[in-house]
PDB file of N, CA and C in Angstrom:
ATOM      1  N   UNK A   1     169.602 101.493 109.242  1.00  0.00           N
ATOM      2  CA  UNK A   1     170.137 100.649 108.212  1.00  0.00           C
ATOM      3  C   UNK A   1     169.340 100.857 106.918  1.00  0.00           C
ATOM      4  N   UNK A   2     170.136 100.736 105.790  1.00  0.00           N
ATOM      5  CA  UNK A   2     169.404 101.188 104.639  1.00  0.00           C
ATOM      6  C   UNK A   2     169.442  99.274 103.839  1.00  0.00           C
ATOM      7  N   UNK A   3     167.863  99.391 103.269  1.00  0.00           N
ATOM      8  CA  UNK A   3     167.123  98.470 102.806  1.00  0.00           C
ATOM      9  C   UNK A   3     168.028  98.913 100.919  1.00  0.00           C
ATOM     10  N   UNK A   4     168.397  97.230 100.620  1.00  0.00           N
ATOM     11  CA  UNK A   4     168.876  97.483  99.412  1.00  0.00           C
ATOM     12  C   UNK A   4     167.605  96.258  98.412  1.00  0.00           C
ATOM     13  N   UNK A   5     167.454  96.674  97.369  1.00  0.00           N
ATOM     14  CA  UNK A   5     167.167  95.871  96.692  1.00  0.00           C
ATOM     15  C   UNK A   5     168.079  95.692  95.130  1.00  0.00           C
ATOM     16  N   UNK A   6     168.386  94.146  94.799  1.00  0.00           N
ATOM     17  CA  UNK A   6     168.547  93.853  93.487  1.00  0.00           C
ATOM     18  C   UNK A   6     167.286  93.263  92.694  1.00  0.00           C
ATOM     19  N   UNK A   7     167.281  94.489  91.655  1.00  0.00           N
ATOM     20  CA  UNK A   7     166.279  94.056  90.872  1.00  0.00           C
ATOM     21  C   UNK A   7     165.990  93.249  90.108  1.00  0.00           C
ATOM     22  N   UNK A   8     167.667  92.613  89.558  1.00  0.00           N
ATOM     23  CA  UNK A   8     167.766  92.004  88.780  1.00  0.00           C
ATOM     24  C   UNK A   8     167.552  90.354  89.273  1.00  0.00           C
ATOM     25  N   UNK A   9     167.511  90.225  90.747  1.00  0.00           N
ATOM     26  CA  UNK A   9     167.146  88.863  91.509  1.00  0.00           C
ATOM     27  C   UNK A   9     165.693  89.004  91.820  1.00  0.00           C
ATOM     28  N   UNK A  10     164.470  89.817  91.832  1.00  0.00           N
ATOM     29  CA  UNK A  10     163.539  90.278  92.392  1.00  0.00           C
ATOM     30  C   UNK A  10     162.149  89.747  91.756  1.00  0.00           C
ATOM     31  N   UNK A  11     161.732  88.549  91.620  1.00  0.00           N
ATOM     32  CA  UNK A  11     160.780  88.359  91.361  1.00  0.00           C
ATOM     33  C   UNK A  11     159.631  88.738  91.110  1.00  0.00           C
ATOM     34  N   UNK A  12     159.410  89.588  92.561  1.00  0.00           N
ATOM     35  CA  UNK A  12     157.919  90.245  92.804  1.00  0.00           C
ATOM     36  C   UNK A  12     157.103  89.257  93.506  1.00  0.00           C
ATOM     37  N   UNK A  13     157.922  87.832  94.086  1.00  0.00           N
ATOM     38  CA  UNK A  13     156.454  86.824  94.482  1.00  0.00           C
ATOM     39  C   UNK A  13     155.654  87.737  95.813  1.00  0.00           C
ATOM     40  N   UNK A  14     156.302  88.697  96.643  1.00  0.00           N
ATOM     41  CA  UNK A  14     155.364  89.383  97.540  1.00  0.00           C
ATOM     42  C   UNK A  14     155.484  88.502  98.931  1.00  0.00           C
ATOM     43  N   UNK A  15     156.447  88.136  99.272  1.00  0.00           N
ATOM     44  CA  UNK A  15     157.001  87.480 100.228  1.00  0.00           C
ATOM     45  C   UNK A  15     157.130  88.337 101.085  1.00  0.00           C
ATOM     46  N   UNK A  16     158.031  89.054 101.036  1.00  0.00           N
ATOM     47  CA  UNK A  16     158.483  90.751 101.350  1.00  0.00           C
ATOM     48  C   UNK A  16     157.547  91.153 101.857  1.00  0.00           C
ATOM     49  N   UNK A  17     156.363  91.872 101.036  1.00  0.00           N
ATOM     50  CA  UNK A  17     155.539  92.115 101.335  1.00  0.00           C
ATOM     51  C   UNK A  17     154.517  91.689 102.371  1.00  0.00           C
ATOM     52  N   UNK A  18     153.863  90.438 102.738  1.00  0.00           N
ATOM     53  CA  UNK A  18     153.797  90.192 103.447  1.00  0.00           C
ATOM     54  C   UNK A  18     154.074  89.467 105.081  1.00  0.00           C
ATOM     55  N   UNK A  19     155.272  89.869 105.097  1.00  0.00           N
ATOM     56  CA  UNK A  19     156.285  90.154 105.773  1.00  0.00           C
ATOM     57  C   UNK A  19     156.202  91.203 106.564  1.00  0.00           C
ATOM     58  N   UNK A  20     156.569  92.170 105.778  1.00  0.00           N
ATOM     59  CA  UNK A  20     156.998  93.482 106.357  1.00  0.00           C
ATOM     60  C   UNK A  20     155.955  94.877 105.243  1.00  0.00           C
ATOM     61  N   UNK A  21     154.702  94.765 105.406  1.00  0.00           N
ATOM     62  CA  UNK A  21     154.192  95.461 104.799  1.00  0.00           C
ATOM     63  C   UNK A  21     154.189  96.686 104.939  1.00  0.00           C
ATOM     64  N   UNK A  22     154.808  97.385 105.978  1.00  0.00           N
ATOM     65  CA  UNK A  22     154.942  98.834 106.315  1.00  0.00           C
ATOM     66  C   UNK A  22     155.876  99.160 105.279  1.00  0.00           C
ATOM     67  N   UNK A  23     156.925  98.121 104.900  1.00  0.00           N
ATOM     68  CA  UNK A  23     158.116  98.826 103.962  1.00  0.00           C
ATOM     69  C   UNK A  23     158.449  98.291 102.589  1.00  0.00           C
ATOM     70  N   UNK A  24     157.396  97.125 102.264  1.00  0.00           N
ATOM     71  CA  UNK A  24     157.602  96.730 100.977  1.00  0.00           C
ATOM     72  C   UNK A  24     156.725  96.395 100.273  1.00  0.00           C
ATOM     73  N   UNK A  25     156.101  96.962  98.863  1.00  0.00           N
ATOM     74  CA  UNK A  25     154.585  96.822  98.109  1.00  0.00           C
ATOM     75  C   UNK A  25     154.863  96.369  96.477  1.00  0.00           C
ATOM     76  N   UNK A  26     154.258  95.507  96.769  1.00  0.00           N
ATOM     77  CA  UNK A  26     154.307  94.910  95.351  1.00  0.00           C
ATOM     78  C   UNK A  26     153.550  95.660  94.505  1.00  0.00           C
ATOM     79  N   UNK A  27     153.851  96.471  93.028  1.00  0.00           N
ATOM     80  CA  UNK A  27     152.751  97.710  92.188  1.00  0.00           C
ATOM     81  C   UNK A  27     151.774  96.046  91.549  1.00  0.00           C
ATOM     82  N   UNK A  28     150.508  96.823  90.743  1.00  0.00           N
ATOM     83  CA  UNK A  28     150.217  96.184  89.871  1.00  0.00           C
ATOM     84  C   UNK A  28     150.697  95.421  88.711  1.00  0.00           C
ATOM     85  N   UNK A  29     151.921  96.243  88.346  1.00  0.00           N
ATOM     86  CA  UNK A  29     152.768  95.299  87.489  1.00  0.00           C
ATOM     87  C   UNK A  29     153.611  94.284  88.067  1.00  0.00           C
ATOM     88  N   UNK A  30     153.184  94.045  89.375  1.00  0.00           N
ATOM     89  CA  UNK A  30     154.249  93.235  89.660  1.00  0.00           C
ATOM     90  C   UNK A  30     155.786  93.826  90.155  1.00  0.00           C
ATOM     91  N   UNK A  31     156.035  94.497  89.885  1.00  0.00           N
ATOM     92  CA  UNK A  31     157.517  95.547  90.748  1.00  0.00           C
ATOM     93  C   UNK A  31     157.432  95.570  92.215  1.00  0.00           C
ATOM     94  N   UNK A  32     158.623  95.207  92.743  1.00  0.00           N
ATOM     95  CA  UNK A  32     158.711  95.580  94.552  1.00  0.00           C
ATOM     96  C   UNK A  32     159.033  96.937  94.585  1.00  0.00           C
ATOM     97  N   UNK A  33     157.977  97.723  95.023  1.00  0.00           N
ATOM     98  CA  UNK A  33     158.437  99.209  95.821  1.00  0.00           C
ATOM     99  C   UNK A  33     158.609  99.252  97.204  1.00  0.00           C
ATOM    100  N   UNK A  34     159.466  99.868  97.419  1.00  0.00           N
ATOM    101  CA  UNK A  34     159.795 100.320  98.622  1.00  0.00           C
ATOM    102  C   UNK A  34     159.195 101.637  99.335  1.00  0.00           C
ATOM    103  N   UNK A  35     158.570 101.307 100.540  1.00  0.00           N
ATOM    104  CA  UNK A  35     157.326 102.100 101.089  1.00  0.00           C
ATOM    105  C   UNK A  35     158.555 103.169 101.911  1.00  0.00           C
ATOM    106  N   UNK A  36     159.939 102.947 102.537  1.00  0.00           N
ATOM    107  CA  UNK A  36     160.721 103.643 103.164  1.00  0.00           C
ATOM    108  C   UNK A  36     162.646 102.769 102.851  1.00  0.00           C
ATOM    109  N   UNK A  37     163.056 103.415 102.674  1.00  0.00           N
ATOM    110  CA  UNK A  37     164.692 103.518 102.251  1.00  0.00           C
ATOM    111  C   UNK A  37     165.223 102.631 103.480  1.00  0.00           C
ATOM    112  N   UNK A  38     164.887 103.410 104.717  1.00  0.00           N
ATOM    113  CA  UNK A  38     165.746 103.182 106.102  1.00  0.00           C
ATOM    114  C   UNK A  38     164.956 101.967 107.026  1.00  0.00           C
ATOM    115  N   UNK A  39     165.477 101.166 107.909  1.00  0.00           N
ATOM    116  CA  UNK A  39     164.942 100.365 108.597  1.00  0.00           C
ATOM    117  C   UNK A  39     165.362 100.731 109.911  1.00  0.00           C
ATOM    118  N   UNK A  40     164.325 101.263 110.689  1.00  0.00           N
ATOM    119  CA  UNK A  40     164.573 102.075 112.315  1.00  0.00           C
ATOM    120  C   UNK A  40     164.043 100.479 113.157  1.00  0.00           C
ATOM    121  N   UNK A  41     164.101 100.989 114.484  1.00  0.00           N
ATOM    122  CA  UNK A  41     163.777  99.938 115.538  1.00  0.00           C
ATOM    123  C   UNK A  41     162.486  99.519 115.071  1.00  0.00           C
ATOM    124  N   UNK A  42     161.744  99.952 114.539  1.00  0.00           N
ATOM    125  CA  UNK A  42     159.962 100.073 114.656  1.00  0.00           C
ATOM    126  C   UNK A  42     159.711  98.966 113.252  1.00  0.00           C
ATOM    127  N   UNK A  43     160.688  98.461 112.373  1.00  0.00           N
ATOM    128  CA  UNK A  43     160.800  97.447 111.593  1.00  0.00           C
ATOM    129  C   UNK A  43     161.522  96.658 111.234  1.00  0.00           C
ATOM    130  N   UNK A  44     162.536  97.225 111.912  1.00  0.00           N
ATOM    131  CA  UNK A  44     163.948  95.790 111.388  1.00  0.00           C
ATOM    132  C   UNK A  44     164.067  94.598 111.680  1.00  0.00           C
ATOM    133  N   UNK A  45     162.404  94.275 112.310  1.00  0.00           N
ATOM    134  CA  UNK A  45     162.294  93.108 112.717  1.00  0.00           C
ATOM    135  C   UNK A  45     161.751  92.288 111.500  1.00  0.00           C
ATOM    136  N   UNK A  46     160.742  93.227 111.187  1.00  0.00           N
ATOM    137  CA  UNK A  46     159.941  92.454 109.810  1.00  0.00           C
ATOM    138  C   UNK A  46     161.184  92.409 108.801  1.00  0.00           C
ATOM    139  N   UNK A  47     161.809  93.587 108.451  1.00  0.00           N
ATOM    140  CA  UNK A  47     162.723  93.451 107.479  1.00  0.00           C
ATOM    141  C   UNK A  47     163.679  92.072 107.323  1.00  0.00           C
ATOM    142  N   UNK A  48     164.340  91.865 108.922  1.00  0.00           N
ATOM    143  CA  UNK A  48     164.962  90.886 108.434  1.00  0.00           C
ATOM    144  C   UNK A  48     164.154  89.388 108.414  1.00  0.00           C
ATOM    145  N   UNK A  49     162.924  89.521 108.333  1.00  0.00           N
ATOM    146  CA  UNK A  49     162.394  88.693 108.144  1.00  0.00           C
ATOM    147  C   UNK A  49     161.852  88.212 106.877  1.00  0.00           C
ATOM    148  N   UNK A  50     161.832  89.775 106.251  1.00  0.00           N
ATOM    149  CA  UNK A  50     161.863  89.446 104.376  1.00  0.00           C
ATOM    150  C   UNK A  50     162.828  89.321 103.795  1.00  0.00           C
ATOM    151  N   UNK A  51     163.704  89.607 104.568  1.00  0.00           N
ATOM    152  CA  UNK A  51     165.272  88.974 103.789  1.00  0.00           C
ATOM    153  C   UNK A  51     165.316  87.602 104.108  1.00  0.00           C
ATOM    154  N   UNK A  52     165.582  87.300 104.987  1.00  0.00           N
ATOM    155  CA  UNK A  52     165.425  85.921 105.552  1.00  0.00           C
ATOM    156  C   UNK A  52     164.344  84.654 104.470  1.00  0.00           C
ATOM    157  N   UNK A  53     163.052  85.644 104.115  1.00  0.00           N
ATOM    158  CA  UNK A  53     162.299  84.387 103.364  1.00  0.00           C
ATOM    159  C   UNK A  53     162.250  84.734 102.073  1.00  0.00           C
ATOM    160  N   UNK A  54     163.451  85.885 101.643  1.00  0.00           N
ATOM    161  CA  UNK A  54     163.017  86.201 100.406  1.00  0.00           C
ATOM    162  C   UNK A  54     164.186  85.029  99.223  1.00  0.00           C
ATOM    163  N   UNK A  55     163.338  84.374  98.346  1.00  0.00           N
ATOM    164  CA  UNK A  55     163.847  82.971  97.997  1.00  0.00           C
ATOM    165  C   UNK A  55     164.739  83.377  96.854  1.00  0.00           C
ATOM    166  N   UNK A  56     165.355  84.623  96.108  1.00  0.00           N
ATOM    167  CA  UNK A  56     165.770  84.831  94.787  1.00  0.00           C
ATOM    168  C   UNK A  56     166.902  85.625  95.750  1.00  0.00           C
ATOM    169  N   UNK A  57     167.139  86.057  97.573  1.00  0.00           N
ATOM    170  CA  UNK A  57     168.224  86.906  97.884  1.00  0.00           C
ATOM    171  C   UNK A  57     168.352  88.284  97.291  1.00  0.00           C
ATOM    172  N   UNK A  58     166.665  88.830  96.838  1.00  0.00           N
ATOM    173  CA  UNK A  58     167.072  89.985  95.912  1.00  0.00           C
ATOM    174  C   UNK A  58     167.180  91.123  97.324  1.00  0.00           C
ATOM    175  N   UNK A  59     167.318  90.844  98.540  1.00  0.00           N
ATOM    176  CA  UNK A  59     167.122  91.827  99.750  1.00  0.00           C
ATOM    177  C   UNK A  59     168.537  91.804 100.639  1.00  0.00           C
ATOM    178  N   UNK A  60     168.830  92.871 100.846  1.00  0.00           N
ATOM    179  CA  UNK A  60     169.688  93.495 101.829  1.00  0.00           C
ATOM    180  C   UNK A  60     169.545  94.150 103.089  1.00  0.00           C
ATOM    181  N   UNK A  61     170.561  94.656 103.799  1.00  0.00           N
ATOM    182  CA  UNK A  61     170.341  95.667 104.689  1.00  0.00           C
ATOM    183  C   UNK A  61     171.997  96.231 104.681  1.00  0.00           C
ATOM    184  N   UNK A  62     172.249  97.409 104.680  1.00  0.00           N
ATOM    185  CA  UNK A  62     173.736  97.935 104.825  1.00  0.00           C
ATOM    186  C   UNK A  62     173.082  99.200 105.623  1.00  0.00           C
ATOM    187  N   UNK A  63     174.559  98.878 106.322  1.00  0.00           N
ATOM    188  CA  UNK A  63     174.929  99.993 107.460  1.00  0.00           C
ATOM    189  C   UNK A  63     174.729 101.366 107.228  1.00  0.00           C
ATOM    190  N   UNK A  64     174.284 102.385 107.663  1.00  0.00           N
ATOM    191  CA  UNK A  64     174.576 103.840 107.363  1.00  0.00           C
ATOM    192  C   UNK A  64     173.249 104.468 106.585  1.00  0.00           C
TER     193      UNK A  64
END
């Protein structure tokens, strides 16, 4: 499953991040980067767990 982000909902509070730190890093400026595109068995647990607490909905997951 591919990890979507809207940037334009995306705070940066780092929720995400500590969450699911294998796949999401907050830069020094404050920007959410994405550490990997795809969410395999080995994280889609954390993932939907930063979607789940991420409070602005700037997080996804789509098929394919």
């Amino acid at each position: 499953m591919k990890i979507c982000i809207d940037r334009t909902n995306c705070t940066g509070l780092g929720i995400c991040e500590s969450l699911a730190p294998d796949v999401f890093e907050i830069d020094n400026a404050g920007q959410l980067l994405l550490l990997r595109e795809d969410a395999d068995d080995s994280v889609i647990d954390d993932v939907r767990a930063a979607i789940e607490g991420c409070p602005t909905e700037a997080l996804t997951l789509v098929e394919g």
